[in-house]
PDB file of N, CA and C in Angstrom:
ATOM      1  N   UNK A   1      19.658   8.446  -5.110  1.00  0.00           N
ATOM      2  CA  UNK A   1      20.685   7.565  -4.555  1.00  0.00           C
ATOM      3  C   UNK A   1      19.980   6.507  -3.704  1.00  0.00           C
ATOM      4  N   UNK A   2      20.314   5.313  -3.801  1.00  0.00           N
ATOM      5  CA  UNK A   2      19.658   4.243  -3.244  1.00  0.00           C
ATOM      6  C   UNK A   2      20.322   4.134  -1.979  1.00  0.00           C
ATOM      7  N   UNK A   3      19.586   2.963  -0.921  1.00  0.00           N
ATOM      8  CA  UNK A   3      20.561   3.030   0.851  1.00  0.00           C
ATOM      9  C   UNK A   3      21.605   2.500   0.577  1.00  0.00           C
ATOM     10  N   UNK A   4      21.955   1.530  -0.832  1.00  0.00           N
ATOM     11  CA  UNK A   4      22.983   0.795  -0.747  1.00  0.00           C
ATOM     12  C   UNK A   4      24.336   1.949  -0.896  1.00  0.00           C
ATOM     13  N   UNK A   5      24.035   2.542  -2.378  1.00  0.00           N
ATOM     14  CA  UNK A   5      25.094   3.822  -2.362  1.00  0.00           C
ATOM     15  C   UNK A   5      24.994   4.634  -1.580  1.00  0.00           C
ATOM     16  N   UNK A   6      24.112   4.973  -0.302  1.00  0.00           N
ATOM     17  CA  UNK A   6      24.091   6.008   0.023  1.00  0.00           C
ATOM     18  C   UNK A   6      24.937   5.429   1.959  1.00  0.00           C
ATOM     19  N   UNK A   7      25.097   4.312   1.824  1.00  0.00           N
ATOM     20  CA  UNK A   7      25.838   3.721   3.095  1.00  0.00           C
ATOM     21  C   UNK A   7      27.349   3.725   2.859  1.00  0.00           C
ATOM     22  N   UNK A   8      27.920   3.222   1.721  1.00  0.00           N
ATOM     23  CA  UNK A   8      28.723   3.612   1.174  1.00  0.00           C
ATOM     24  C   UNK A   8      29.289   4.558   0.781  1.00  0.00           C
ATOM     25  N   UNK A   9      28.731   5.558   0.427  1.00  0.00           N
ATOM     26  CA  UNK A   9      29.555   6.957   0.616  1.00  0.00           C
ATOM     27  C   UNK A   9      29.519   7.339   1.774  1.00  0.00           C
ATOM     28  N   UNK A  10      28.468   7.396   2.802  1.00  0.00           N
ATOM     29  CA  UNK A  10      29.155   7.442   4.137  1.00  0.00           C
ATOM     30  C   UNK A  10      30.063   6.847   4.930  1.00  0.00           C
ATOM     31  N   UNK A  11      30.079   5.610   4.428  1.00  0.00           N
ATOM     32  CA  UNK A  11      30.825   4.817   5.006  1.00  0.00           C
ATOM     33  C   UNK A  11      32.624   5.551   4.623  1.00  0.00           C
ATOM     34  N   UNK A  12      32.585   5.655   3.529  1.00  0.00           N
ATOM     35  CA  UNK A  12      33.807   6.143   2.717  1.00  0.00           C
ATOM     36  C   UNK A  12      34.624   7.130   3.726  1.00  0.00           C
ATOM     37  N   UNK A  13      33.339   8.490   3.653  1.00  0.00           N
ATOM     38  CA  UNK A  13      33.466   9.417   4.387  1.00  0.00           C
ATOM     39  C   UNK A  13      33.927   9.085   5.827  1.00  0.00           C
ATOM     40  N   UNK A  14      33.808   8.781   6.815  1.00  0.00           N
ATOM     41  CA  UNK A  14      33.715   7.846   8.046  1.00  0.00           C
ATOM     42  C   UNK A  14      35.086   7.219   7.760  1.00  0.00           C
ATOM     43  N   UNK A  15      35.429   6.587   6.818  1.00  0.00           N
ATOM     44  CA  UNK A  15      36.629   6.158   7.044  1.00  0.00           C
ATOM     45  C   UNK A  15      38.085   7.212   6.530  1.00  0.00           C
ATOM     46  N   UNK A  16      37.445   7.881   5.341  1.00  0.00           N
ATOM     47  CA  UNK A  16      38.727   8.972   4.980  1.00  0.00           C
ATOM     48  C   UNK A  16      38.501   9.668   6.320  1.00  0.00           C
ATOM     49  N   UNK A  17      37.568  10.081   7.078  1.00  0.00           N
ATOM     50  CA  UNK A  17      38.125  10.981   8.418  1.00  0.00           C
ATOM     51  C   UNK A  17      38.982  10.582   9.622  1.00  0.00           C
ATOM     52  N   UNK A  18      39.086   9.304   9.437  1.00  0.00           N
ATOM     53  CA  UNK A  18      39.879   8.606  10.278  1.00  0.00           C
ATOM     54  C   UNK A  18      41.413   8.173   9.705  1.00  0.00           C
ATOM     55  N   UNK A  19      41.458   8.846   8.899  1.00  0.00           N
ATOM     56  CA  UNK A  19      42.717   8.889   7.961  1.00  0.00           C
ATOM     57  C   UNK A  19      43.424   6.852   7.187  1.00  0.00           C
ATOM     58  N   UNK A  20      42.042   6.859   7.203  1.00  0.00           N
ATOM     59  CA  UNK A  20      41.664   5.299   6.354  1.00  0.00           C
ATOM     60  C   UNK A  20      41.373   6.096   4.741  1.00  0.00           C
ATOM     61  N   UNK A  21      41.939   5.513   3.484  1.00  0.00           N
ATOM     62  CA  UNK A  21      42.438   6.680   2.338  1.00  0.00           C
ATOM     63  C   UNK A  21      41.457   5.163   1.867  1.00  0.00           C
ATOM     64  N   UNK A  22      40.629   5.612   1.415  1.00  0.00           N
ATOM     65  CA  UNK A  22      39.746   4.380   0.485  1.00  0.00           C
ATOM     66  C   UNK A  22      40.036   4.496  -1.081  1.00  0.00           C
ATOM     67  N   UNK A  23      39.937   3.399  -1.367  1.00  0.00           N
ATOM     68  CA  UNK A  23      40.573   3.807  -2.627  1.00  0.00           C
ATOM     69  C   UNK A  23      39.406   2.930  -3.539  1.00  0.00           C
ATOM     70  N   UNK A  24      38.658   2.167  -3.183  1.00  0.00           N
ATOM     71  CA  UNK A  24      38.078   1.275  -3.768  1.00  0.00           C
ATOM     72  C   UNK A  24      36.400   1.078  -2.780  1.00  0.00           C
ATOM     73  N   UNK A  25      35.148   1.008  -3.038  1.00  0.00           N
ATOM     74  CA  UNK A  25      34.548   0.489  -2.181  1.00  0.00           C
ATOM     75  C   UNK A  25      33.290  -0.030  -2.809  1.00  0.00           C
ATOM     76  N   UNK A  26      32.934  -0.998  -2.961  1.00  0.00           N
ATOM     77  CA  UNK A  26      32.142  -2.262  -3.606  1.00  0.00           C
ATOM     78  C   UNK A  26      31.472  -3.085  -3.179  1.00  0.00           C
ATOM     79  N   UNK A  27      29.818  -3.210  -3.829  1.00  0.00           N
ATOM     80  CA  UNK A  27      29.211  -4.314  -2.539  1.00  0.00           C
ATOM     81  C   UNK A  27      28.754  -5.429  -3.680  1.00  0.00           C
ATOM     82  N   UNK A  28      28.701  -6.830  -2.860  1.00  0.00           N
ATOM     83  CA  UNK A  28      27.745  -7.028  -4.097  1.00  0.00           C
ATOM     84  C   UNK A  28      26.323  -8.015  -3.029  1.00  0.00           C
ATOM     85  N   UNK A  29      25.850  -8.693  -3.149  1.00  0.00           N
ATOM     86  CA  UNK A  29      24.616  -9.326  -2.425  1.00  0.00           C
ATOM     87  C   UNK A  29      24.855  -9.383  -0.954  1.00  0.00           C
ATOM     88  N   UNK A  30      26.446 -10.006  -0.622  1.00  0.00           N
ATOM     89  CA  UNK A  30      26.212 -10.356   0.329  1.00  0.00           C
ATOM     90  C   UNK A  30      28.181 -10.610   0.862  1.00  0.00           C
ATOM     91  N   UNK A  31      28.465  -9.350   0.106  1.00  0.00           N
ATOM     92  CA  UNK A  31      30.025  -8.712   0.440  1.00  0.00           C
ATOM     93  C   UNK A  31      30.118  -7.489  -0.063  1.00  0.00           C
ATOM     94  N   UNK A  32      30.670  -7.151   1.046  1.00  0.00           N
ATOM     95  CA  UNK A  32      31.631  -5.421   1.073  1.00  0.00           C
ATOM     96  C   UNK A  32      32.909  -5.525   0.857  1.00  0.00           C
ATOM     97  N   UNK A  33      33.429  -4.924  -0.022  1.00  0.00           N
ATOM     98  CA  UNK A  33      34.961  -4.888  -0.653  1.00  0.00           C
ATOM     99  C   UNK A  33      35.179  -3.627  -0.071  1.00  0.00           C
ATOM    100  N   UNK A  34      36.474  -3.966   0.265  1.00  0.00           N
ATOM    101  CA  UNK A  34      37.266  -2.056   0.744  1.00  0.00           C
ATOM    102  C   UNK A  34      38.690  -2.252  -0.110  1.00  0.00           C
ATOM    103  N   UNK A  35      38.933  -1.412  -0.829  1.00  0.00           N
ATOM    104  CA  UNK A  35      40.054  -1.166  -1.059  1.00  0.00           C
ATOM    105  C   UNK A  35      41.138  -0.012  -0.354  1.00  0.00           C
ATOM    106  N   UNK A  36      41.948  -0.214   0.435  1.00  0.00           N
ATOM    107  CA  UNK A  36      42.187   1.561   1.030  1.00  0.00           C
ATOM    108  C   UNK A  36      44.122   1.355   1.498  1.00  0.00           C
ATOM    109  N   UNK A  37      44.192   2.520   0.996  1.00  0.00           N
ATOM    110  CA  UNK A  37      45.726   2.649   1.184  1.00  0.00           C
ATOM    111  C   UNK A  37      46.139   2.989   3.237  1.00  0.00           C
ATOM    112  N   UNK A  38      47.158   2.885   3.338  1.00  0.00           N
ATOM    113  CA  UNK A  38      47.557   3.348   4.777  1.00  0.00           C
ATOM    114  C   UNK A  38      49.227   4.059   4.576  1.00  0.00           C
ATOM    115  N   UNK A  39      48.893   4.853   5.294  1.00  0.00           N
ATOM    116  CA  UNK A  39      50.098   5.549   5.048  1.00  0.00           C
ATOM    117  C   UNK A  39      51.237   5.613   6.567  1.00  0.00           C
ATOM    118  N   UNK A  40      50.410   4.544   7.218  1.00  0.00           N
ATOM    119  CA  UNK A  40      51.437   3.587   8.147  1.00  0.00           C
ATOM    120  C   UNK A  40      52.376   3.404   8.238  1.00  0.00           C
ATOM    121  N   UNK A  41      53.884   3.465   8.551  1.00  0.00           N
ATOM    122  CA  UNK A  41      55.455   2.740   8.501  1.00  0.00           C
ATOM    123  C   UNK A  41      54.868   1.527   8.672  1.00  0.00           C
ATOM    124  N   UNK A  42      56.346   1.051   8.349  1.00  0.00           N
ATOM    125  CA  UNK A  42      56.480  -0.212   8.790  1.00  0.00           C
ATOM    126  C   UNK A  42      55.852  -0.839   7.472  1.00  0.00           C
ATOM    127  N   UNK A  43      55.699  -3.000   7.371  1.00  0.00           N
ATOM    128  CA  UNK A  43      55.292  -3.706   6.551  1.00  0.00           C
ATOM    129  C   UNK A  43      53.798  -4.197   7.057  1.00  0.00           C
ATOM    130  N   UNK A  44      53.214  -4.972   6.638  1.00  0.00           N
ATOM    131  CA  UNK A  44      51.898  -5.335   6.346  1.00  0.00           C
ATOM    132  C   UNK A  44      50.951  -4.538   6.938  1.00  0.00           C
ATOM    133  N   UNK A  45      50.011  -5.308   7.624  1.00  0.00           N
ATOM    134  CA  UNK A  45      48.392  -4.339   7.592  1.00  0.00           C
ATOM    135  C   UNK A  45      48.093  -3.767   9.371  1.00  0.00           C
ATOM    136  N   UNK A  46      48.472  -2.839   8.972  1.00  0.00           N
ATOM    137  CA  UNK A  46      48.751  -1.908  10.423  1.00  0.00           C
ATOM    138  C   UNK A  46      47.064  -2.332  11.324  1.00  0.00           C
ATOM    139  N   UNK A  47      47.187  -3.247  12.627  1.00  0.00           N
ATOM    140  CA  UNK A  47      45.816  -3.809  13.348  1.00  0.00           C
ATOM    141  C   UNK A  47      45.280  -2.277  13.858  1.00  0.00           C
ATOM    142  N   UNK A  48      45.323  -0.809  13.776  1.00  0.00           N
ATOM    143  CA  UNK A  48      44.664  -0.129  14.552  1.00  0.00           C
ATOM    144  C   UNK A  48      43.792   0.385  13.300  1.00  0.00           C
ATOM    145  N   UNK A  49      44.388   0.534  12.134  1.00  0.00           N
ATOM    146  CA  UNK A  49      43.373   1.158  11.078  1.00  0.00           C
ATOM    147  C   UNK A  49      42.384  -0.622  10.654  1.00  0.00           C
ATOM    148  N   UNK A  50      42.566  -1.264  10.905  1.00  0.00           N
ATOM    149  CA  UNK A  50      41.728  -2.965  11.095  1.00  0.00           C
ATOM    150  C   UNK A  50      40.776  -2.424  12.165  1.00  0.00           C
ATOM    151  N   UNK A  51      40.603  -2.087  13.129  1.00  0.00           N
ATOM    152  CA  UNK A  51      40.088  -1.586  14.240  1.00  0.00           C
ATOM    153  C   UNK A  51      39.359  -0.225  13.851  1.00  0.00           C
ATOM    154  N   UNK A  52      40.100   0.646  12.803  1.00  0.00           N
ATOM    155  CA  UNK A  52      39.018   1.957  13.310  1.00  0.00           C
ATOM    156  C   UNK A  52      38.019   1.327  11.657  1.00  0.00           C
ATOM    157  N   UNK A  53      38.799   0.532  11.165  1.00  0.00           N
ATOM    158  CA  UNK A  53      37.225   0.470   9.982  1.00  0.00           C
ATOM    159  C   UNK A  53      36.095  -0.788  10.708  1.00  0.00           C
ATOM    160  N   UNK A  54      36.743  -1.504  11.286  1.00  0.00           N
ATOM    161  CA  UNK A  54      35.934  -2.019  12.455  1.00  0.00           C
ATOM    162  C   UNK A  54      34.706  -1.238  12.826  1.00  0.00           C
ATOM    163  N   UNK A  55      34.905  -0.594  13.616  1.00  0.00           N
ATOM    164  CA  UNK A  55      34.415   0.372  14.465  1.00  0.00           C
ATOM    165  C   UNK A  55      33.548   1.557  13.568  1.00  0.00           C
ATOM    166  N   UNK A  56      33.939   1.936  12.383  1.00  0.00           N
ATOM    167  CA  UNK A  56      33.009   2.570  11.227  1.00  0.00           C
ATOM    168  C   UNK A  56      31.950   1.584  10.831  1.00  0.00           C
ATOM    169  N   UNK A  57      32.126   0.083  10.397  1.00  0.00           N
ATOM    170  CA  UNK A  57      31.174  -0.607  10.375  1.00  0.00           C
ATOM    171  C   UNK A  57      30.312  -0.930  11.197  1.00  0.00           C
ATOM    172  N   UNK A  58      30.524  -1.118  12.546  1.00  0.00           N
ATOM    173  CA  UNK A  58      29.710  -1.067  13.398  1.00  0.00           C
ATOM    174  C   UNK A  58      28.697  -0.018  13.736  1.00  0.00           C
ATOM    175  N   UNK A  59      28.897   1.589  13.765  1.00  0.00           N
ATOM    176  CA  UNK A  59      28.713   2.415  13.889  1.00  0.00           C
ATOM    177  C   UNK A  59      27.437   2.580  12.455  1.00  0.00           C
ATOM    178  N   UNK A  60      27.820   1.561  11.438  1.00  0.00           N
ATOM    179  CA  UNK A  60      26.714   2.016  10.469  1.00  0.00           C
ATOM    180  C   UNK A  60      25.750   0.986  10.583  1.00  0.00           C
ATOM    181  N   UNK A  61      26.090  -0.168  11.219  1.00  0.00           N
ATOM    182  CA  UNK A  61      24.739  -1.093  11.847  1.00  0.00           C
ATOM    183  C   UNK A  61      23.908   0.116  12.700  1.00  0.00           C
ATOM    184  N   UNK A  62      24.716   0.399  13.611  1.00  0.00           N
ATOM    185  CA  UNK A  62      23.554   0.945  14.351  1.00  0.00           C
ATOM    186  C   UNK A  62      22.524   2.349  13.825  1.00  0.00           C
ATOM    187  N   UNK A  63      23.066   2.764  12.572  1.00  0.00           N
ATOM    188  CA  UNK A  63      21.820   3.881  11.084  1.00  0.00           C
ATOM    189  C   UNK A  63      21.447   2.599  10.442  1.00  0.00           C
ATOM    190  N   UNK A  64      21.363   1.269  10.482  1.00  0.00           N
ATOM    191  CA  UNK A  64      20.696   0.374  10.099  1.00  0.00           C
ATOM    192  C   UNK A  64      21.160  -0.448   9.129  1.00  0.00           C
ATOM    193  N   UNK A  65      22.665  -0.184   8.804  1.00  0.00           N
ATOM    194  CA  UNK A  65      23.084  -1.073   8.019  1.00  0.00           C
ATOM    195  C   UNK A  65      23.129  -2.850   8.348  1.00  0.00           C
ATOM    196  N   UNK A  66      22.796  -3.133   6.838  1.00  0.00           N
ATOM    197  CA  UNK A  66      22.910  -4.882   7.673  1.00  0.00           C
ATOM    198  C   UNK A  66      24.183  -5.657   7.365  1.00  0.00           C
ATOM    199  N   UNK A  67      24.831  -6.686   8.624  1.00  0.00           N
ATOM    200  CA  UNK A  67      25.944  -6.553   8.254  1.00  0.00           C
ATOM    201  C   UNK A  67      26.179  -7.352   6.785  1.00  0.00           C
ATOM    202  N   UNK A  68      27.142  -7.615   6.254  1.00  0.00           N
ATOM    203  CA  UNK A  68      27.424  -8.687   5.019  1.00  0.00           C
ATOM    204  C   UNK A  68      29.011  -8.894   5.659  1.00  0.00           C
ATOM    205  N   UNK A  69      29.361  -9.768   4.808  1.00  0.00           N
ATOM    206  CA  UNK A  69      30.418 -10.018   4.801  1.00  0.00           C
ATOM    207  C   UNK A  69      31.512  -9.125   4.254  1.00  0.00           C
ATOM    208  N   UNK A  70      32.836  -8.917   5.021  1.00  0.00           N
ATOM    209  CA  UNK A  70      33.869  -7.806   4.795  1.00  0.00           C
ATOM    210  C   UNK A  70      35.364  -8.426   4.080  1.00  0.00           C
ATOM    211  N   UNK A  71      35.519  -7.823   3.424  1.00  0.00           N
ATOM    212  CA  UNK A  71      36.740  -8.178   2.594  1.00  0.00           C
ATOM    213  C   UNK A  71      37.597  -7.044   2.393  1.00  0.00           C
ATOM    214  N   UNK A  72      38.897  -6.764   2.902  1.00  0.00           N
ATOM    215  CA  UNK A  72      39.446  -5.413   2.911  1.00  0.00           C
ATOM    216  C   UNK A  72      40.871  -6.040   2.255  1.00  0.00           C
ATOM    217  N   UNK A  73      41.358  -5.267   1.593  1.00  0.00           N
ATOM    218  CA  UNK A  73      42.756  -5.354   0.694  1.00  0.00           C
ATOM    219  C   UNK A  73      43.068  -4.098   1.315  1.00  0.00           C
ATOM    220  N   UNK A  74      44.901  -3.873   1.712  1.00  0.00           N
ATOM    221  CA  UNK A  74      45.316  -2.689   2.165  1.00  0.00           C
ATOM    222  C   UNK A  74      46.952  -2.780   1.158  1.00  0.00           C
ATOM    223  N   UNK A  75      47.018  -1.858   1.147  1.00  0.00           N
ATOM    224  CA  UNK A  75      48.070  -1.360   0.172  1.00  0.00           C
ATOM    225  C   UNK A  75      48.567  -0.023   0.552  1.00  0.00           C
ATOM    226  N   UNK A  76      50.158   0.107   0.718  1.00  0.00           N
ATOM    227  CA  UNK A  76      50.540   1.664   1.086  1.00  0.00           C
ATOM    228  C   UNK A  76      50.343   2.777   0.272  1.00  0.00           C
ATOM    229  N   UNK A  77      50.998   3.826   0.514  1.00  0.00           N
ATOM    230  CA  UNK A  77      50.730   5.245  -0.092  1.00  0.00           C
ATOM    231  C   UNK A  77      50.942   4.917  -1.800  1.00  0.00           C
ATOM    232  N   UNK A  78      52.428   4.033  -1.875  1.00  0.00           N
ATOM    233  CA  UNK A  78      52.578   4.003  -3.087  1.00  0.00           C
ATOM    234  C   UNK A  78      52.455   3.080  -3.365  1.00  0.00           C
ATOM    235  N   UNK A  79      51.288   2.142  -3.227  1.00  0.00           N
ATOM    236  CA  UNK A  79      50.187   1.675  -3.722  1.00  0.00           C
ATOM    237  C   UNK A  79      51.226   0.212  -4.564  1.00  0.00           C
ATOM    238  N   UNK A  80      51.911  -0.319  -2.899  1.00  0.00           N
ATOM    239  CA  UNK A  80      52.286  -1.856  -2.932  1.00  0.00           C
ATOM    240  C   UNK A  80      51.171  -2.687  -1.990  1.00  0.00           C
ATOM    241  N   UNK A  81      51.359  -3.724  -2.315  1.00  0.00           N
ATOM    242  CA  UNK A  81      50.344  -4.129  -1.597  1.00  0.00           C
ATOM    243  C   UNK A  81      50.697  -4.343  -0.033  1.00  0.00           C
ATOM    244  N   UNK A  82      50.053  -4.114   1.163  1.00  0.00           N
ATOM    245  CA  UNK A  82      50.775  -4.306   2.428  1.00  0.00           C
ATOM    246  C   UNK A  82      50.149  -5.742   3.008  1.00  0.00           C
ATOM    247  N   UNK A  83      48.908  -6.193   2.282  1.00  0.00           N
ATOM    248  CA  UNK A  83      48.457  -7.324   2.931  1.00  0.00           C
ATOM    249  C   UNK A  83      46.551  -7.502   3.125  1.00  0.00           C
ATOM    250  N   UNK A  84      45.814  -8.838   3.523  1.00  0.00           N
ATOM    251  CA  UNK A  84      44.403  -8.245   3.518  1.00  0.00           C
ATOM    252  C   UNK A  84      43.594  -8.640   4.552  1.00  0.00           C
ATOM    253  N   UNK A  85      42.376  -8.794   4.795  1.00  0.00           N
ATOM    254  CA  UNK A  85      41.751  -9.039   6.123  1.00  0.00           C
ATOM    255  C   UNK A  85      40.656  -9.871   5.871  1.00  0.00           C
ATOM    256  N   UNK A  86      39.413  -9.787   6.456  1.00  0.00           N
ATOM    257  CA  UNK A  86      38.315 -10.371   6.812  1.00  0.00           C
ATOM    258  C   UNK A  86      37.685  -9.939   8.040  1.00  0.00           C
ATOM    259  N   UNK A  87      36.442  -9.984   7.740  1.00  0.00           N
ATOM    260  CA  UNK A  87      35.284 -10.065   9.013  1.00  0.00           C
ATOM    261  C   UNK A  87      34.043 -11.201   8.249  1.00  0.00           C
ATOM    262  N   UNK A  88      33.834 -11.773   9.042  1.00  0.00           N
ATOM    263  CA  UNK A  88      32.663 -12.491   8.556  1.00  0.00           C
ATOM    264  C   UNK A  88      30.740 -11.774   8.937  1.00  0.00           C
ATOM    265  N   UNK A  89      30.269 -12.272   8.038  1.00  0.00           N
ATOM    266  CA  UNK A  89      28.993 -11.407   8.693  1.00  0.00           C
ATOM    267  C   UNK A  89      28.498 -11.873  10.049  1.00  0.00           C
ATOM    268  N   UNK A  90      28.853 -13.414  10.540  1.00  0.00           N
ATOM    269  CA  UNK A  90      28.244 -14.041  11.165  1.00  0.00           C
ATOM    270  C   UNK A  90      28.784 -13.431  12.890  1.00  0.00           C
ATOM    271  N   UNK A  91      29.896 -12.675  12.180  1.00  0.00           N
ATOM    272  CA  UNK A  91      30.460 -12.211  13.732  1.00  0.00           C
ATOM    273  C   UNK A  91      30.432 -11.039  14.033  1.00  0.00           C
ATOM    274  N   UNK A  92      29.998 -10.047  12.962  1.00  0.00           N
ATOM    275  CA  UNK A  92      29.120  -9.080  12.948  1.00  0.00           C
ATOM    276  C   UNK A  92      27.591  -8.910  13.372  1.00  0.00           C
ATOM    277  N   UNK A  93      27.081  -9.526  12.810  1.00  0.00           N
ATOM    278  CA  UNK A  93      25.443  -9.907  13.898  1.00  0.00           C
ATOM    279  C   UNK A  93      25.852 -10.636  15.284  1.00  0.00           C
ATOM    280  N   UNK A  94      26.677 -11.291  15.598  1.00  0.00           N
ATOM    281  CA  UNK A  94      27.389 -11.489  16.641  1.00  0.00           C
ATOM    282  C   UNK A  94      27.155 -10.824  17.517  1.00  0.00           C
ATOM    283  N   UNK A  95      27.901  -9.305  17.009  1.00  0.00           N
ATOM    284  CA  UNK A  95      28.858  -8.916  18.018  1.00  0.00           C
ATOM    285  C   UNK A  95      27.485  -7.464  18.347  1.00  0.00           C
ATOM    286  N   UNK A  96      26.623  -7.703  17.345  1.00  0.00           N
ATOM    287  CA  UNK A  96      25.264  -6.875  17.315  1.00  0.00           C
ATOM    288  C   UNK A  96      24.253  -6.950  18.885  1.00  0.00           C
ATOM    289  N   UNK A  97      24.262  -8.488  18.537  1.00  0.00           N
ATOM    290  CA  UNK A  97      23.236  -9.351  19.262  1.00  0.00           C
ATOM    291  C   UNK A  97      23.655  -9.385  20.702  1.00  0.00           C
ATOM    292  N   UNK A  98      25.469  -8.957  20.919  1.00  0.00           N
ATOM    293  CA  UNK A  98      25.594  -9.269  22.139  1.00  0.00           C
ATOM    294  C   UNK A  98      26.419 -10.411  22.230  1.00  0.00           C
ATOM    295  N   UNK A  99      26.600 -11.061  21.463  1.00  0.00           N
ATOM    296  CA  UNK A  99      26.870 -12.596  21.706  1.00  0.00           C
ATOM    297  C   UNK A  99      28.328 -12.544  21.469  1.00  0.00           C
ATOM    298  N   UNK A 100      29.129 -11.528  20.838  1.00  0.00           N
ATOM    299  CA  UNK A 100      30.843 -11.651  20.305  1.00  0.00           C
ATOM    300  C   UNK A 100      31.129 -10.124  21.102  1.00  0.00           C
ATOM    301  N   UNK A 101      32.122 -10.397  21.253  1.00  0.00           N
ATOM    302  CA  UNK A 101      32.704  -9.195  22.733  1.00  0.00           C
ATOM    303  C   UNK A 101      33.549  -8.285  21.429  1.00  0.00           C
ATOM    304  N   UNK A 102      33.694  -6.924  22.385  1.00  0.00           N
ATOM    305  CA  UNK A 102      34.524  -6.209  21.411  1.00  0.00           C
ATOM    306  C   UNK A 102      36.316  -7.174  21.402  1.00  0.00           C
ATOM    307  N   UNK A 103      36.434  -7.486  21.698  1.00  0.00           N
ATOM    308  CA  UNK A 103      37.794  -8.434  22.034  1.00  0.00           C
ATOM    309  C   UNK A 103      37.456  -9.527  20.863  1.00  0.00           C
ATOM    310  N   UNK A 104      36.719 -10.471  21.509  1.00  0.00           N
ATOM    311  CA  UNK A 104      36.489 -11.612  20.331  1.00  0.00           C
ATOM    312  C   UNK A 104      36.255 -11.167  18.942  1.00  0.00           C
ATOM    313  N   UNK A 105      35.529  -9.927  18.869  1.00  0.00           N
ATOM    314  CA  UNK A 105      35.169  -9.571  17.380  1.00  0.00           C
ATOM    315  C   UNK A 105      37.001  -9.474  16.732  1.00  0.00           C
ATOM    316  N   UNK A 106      37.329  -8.232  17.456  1.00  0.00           N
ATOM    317  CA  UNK A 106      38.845  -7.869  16.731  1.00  0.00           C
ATOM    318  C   UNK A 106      39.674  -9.105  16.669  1.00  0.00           C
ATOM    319  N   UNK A 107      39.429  -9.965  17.848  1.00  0.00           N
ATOM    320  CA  UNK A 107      40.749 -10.990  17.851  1.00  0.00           C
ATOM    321  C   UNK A 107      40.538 -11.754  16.862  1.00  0.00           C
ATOM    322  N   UNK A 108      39.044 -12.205  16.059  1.00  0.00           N
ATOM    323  CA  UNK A 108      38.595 -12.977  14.816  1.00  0.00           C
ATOM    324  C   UNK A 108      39.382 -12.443  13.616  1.00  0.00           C
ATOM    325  N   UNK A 109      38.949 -11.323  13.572  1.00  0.00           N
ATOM    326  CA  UNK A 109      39.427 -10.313  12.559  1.00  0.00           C
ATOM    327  C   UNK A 109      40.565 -10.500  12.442  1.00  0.00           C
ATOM    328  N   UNK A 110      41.503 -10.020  13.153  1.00  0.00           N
ATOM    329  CA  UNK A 110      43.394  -9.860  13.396  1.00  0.00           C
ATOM    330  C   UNK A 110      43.669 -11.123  13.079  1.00  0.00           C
ATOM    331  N   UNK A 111      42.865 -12.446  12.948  1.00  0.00           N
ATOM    332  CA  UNK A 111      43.457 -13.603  13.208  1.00  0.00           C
ATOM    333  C   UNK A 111      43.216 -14.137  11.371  1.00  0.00           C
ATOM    334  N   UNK A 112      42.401 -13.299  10.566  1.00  0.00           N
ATOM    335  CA  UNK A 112      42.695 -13.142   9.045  1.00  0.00           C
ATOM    336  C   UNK A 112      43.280 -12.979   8.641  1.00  0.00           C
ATOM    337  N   UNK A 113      44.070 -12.068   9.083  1.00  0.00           N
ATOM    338  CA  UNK A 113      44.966 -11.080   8.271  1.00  0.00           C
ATOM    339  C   UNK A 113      46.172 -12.108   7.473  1.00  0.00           C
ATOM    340  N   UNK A 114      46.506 -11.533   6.127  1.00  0.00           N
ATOM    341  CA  UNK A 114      47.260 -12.215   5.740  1.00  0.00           C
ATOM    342  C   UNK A 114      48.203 -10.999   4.959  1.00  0.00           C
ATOM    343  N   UNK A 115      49.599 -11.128   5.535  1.00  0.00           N
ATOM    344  CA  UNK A 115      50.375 -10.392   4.947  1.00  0.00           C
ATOM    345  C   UNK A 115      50.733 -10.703   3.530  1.00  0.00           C
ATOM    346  N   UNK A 116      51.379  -9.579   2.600  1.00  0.00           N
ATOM    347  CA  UNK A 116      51.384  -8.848   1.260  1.00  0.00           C
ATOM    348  C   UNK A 116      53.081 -10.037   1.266  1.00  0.00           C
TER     349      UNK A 116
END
């Protein structure tokens, strides 16, 4: 297993324990695709599971992942679409370096989101 698959299934893992249901997860040079259901009420893309895959990505910079760019599609249990996100890489090494606050990182993020 190479670091690329082998960040990715942890990553997976890391997020199904946080009751983030992945359904999809894909890299290619210089993007990470998430596909993952939420089993959330309510309509579009619930900001705390935005936050705990946040916070899984970060957590795999620091086992050495490098960041790329994030692209997340969220869709409910029964698998309508609820809406999708973004992180850029640039605010990920950012927020690495010190230079993007845990606030500024999420408020970038939340400020993607585009409802379903």
């Amino acid at each position: 297993m190479d670091d690329d698959d082998e960040m990715r299934e942890r990553l997976e893992q890391r997020l199904m324990s946080h009751g983030v249901y992945v359904t999809d997860l894909t890299t290619d040079e210089d993007t990470l695709y998430i596909d993952y259901e939420t089993a959330s009420p309510g309509e579009g893309v619930p900001h705390r599971e935005v936050g705990r895959v946040l916070n899984r990505l970060l957590a795999l910079h620091d086992d050495g992942w490098d960041p790329t760019d994030v692209r997340a599609e969220v869709a409910s249990i029964e698998d309508d679409p609820r809406g999708s996100w973004r992180a850029d890489r640039e605010w990920l090494v950012g927020h690495a370096r010190g230079e993007v606050s845990d606030v500024d990182l999420s408020q970038r993020v939340i400020d993607t989101i585009e409802e379903a």
